[in-house]
Protein backbone atom coordinates (compact mmCIF):
# COMPACT_ATOMS: atom_id res chain seq x y z
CA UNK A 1 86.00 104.57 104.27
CA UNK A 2 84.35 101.95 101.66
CA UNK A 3 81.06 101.45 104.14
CA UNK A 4 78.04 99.65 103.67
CA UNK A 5 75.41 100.21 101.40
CA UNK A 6 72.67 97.60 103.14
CA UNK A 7 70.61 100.91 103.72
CA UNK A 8 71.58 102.79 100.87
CA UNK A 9 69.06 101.22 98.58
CA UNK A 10 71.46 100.53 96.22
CA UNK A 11 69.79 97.15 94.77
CA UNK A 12 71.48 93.64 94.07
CA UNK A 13 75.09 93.33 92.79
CA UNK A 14 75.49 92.35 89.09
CA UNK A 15 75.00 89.09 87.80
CA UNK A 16 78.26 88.82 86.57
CA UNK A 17 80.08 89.05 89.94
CA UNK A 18 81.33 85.78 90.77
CA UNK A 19 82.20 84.15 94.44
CA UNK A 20 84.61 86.16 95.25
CA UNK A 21 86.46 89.31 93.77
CA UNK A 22 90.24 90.16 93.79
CA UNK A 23 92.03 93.21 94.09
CA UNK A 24 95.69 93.65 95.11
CA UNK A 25 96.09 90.00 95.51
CA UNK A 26 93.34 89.72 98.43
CA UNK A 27 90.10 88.86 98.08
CA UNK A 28 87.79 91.80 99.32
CA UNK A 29 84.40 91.22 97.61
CA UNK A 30 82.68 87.97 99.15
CA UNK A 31 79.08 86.37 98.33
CA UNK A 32 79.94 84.01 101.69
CA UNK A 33 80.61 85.64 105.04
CA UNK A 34 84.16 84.46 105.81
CA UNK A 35 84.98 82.13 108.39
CA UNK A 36 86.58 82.86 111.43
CA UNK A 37 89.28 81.07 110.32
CA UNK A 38 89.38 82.52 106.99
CA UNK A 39 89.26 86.13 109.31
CA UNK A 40 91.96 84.53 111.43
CA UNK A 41 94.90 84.41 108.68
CA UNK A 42 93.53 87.60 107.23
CA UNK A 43 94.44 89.28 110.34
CA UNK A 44 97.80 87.60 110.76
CA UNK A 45 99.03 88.77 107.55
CA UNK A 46 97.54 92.32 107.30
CA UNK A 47 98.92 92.47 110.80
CA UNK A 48 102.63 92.88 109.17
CA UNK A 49 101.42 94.66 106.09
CA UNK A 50 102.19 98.14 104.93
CA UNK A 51 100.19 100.97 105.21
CA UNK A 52 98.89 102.01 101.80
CA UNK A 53 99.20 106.26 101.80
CA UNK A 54 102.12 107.96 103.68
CA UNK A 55 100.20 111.12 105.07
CA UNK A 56 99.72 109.48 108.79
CA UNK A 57 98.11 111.21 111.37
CA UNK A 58 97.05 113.96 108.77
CA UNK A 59 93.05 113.93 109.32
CA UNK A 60 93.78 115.24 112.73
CA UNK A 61 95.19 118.49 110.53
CA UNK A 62 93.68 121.88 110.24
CA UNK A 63 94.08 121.12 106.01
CA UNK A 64 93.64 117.99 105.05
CA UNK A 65 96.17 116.75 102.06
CA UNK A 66 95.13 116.94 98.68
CA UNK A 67 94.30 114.33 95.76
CA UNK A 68 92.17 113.41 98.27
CA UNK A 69 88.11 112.68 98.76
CA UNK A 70 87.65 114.74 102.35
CA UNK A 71 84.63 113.99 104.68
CA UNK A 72 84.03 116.21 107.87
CA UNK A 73 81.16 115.45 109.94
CA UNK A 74 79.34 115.61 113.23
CA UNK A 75 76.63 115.79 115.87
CA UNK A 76 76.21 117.10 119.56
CA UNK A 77 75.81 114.46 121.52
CA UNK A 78 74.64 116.51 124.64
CA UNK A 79 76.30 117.89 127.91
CA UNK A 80 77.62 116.49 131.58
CA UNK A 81 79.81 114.45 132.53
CA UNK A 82 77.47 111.50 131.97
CA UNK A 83 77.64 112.16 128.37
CA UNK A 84 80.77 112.30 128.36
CA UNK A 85 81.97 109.06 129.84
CA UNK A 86 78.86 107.14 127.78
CA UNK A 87 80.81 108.98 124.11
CA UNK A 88 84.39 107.80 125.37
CA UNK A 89 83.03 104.28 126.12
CA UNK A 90 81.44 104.55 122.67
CA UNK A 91 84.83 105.33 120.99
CA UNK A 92 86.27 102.29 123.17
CA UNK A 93 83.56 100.06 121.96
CA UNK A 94 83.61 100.56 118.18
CA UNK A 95 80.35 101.66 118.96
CA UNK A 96 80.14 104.17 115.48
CA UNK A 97 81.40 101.24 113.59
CA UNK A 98 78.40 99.05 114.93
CA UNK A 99 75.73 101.81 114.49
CA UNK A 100 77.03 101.45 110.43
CA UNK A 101 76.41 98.30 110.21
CA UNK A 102 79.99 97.01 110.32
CA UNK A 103 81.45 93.77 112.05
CA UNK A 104 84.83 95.00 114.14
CA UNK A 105 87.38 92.18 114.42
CA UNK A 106 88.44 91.31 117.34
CA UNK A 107 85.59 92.57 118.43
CA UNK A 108 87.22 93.87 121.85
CA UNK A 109 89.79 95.23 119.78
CA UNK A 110 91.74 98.24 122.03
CA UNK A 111 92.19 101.93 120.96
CA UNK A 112 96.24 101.80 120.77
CA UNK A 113 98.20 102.41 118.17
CA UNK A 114 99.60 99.53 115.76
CA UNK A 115 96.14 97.78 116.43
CA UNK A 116 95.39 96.19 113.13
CA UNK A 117 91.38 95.28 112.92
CA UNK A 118 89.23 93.30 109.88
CA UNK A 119 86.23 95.45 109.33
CA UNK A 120 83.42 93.37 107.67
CA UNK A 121 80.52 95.41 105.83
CA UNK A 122 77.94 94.72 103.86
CA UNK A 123 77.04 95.91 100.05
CA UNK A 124 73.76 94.18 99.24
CA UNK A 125 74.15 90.71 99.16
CA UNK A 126 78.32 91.47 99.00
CA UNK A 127 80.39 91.19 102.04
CA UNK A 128 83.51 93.50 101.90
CA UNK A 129 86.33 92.34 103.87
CA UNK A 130 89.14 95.28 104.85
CA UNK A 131 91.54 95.99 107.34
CA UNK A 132 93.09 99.14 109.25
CA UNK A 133 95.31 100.07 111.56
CA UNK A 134 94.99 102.50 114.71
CA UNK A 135 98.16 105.42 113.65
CA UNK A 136 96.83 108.10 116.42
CA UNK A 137 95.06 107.96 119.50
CA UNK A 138 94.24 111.14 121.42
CA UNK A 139 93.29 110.59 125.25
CA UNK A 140 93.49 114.09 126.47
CA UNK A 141 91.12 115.46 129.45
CA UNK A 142 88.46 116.99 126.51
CA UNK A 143 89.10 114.64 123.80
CA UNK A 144 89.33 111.27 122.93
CA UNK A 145 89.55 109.34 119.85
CA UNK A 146 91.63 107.29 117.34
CA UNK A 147 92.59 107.52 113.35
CA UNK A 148 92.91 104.48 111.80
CA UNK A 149 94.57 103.97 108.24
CA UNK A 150 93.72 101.80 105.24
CA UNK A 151 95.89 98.25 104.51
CA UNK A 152 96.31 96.05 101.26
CA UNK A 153 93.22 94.73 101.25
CA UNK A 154 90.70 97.71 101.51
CA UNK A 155 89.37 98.75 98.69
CA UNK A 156 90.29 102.11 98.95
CA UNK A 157 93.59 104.36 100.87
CA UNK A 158 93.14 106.71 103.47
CA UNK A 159 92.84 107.65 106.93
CA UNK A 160 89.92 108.28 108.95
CA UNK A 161 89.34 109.53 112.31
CA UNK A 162 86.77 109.38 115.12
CA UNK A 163 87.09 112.07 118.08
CA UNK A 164 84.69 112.47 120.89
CA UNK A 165 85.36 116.00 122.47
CA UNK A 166 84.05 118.36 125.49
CA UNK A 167 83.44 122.30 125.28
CA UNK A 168 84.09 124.35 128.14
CA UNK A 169 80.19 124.71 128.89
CA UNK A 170 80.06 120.64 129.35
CA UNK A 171 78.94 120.48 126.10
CA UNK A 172 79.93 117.16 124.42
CA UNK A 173 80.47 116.58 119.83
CA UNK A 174 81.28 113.39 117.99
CA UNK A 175 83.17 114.25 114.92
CA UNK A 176 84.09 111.80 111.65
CA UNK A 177 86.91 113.36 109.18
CA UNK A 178 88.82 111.44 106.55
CA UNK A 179 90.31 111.90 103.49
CA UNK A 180 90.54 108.66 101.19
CA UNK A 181 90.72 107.91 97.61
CA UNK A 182 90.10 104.94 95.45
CA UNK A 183 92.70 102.03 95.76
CA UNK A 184 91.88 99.70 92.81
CA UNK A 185 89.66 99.03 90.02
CA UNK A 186 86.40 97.96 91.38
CA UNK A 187 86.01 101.21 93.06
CA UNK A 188 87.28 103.22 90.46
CA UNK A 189 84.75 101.76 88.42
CA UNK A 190 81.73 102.19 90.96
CA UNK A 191 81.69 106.01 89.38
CA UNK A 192 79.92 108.33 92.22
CA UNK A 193 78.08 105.62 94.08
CA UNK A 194 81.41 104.67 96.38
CA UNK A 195 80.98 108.21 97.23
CA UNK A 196 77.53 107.64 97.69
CA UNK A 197 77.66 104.86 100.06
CA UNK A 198 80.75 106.83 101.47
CA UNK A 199 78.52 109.47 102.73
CA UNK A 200 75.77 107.21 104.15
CA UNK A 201 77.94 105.44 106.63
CA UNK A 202 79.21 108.58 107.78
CA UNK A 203 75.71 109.85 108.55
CA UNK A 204 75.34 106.44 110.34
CA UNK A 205 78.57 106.83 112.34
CA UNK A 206 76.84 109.78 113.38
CA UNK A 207 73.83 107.97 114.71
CA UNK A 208 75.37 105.26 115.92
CA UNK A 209 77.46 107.20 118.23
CA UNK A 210 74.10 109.22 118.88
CA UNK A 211 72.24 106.21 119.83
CA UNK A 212 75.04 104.84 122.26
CA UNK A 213 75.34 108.34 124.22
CA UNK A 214 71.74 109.04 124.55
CA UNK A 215 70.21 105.76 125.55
């Protein structure tokens, strides 16, 4: 939902960011990749933190809720049952995540609900530290996927969800929907290019998933 910009040729950060930038009491905006013990305590206390929007489970509805940025998106991935199996692995293995450019911690992390996961991204020479939680998981015969929703520390609230799903001719689609909005200054501030970089990621979600299925 706040995704990286490392290919969005969005150029250096400011000079006048410092070390390491606040917002809502947790420090999201890093010039040093945090330590896995640093990622460590992160976890543990985002792991008992409160969701920050109360619409749960909504981007799996037909309309999504409003005062809300909405993203819907996807590709065909193929058809068989070979694609198939290759696009649920790739929902199992955060494999979108990885095709954007984002670190997934734990990296193993399973697709059940309550699982709370750091996402680590990169904006330039910025890391962004954020966390989620898995609210929905859908393991049906034709579909297959997870929404996760935004925690304290991401720069922005929301839910987003990733959905793997089968046609009745074999045919196989990856899709990406969310609906977020900006959760503190920083972003608020960014203007349109949150939006921007919002955009790219999902187009590299896209391929990500694309690259998995079809290799």
């Amino acid at each position: 939902m706040f995704p990286p910009a490392r290919r969005a040729g969005l150029g250096p950060a400011p000079a006048v960011l410092t070390a390491e930038c606040v917002c809502h009491d947790h420090v999201v905006f890093r010039l040093r990749r945090p330590t896995d013990q640093q990622l460590s305590h992160f976890l543990a206390r985002e792991r008992t933190s409160p969701l920050t929007y109360s619409e749960v489970g909504a981007s799996f509805d037909a309309e999504l809720p409003a005062g809300y940025h909405h993203v819907r998106a996807g590709i065909d991935l193929g058809a068989g049952d070979d694609v198939w199996q290759r696009a649920c692995a790739g929902i199992r293995t955060w494999a979108a995540h990885r095709g954007a450019g984002m670190t997934v911690v734990p990296a193993d992390a399973p697709i059940v609900e309550g699982t709370t996961v750091a996402v680590l991204t990169s904006l330039g020479p910025l890391h962004v530290l954020s966390a989620c939680r898995v609210v929905r998981v859908v393991d049906e015969p034709n579909r297959f996927g997870f929404a996760y929703g935004t925690l304290p520390s991401h720069p922005e609230e929301g839910e987003e969800h990733f959905l793997v799903r089968r046609s009745p001719d074999l045919s196989v689609r990856f899709d990406v929907v969310a609906f977020s909005r900006h959760h503190d200054l920083l972003t608020k501030l960014g203007g349109p290019i949150p939006r921007h970089v919002q955009a790219r990621a999902t187009q590299q979600y896209l391929e990500g998933m694309r690259d998995v299925v079809v290799t």
